[in-house]
C-alpha atoms as a PDB file:
ATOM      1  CA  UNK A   1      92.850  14.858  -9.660  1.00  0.00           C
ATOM      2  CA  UNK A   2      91.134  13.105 -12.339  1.00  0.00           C
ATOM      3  CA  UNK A   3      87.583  13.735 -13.852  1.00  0.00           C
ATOM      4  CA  UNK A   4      85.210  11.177 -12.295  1.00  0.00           C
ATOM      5  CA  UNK A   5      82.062  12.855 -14.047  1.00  0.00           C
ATOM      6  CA  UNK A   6      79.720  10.122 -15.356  1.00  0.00           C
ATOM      7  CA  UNK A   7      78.648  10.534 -19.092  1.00  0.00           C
ATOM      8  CA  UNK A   8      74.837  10.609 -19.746  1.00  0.00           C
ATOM      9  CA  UNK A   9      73.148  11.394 -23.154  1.00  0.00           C
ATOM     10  CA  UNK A  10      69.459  11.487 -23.200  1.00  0.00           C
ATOM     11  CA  UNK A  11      68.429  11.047 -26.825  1.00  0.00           C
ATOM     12  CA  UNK A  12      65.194  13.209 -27.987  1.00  0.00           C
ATOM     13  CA  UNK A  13      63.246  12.132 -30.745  1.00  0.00           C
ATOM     14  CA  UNK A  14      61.279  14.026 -33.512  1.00  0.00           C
ATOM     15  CA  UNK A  15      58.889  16.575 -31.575  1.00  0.00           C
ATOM     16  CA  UNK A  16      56.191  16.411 -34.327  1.00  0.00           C
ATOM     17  CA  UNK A  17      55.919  15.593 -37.420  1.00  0.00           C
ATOM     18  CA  UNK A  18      55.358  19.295 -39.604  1.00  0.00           C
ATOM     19  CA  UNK A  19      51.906  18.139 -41.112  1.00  0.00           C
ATOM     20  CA  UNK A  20      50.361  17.638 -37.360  1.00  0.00           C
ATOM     21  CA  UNK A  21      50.862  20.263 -35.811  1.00  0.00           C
ATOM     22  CA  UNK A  22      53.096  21.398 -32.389  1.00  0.00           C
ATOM     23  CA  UNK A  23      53.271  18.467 -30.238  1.00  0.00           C
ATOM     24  CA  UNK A  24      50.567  16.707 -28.251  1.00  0.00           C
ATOM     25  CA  UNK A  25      50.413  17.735 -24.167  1.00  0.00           C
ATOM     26  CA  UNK A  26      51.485  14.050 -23.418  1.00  0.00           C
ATOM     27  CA  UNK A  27      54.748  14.473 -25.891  1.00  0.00           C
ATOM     28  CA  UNK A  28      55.363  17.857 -24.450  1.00  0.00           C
ATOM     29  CA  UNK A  29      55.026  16.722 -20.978  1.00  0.00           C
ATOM     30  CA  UNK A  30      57.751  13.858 -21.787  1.00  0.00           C
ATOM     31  CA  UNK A  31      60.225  16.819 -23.411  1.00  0.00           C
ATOM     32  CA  UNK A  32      59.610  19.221 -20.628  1.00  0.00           C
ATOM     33  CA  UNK A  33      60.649  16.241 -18.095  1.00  0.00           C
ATOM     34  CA  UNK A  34      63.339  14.516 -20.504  1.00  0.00           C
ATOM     35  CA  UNK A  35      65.042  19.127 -19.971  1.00  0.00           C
ATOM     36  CA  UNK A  36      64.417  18.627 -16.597  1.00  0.00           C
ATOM     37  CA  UNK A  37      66.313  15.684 -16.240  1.00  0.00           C
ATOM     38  CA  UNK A  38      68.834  17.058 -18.109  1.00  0.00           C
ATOM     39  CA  UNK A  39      68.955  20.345 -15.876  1.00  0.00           C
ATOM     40  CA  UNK A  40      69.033  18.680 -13.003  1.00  0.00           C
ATOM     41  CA  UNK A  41      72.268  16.414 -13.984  1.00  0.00           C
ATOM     42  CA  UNK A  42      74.014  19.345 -14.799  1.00  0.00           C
ATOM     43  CA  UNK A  43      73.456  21.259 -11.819  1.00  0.00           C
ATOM     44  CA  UNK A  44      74.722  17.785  -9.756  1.00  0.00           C
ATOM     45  CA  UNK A  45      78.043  18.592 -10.813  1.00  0.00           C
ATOM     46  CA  UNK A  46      78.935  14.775 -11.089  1.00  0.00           C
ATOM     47  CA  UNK A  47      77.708  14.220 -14.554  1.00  0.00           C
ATOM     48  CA  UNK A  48      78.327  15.363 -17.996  1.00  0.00           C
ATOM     49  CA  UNK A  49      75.020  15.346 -20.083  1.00  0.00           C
ATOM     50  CA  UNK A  50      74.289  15.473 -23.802  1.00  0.00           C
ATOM     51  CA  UNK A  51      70.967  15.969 -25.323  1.00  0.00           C
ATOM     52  CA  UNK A  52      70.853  14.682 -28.504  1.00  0.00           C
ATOM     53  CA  UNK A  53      67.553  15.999 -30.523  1.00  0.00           C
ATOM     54  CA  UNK A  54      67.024  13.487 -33.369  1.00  0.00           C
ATOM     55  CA  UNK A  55      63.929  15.625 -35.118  1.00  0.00           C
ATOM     56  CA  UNK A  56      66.840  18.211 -36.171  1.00  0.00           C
ATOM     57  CA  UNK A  57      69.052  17.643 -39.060  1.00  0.00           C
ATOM     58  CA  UNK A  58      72.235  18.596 -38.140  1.00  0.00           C
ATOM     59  CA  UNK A  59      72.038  16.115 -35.218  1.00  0.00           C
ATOM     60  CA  UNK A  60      70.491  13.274 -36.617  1.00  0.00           C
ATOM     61  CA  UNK A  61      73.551  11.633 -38.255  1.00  0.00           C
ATOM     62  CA  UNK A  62      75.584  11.999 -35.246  1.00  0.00           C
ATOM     63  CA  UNK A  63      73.205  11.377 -32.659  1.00  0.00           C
ATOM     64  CA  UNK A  64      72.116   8.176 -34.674  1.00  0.00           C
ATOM     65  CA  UNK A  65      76.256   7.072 -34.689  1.00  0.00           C
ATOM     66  CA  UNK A  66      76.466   7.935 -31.125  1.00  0.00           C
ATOM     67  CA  UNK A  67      73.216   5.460 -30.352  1.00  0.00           C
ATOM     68  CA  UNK A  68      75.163   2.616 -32.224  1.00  0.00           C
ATOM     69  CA  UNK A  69      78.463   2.994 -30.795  1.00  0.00           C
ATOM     70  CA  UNK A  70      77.078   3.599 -27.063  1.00  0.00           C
ATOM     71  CA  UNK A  71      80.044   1.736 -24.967  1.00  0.00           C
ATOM     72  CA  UNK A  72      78.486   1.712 -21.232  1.00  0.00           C
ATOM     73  CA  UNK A  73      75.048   0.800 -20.132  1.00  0.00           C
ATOM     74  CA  UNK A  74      72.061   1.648 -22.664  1.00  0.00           C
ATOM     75  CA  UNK A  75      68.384   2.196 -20.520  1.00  0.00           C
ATOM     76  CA  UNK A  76      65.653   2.258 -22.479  1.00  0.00           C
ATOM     77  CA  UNK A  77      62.326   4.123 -20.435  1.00  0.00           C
ATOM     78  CA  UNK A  78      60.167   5.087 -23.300  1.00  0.00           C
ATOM     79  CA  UNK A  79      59.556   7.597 -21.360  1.00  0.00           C
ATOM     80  CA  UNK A  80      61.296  10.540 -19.287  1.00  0.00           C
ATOM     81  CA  UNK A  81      61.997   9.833 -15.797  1.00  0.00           C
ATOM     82  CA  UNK A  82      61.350  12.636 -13.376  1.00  0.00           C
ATOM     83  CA  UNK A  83      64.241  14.505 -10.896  1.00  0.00           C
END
């Protein structure tokens, strides 16, 4: 049987810059749906999802590499869909 799980990476900007501050309720309403969206993939069982936070070092670079070598279909929402 072969794996027919779909690849998805969400990619998660910068929360906040650190000289403003936590983030503002709109931004943190976008991350809290961008998790839930992640959440929910996983729990479908038919998809194999990677977050990719850009705002933290250590997965910047690769995250950034990932974004230019993306093979299948790029969406861009601007925004985090809901469930």
């Amino acid at each position: 049987m072969t794996d027919t799980r779909r690849r998805v990476e969400i990619f998660i900007g910068p929360i906040a810059c650190s000289c403003a501050g936590g983030p503002s309720p709109a931004r943190q309403e976008k991350l809290t749906r961008a998790l839930a969206l992640k959440n929910a993939l996983e729990k479908d069982g038919r998809f194999d999802v990677r977050a990719w936070r850009l705002g933290e070092d250590e997965e910047y670079e690769e995250g950034i590499r990932a974004l230019r070598t993306v093979d299948g279909k790029l969406e861009y929402l601007g925004d985090a869909p809901t469930t």
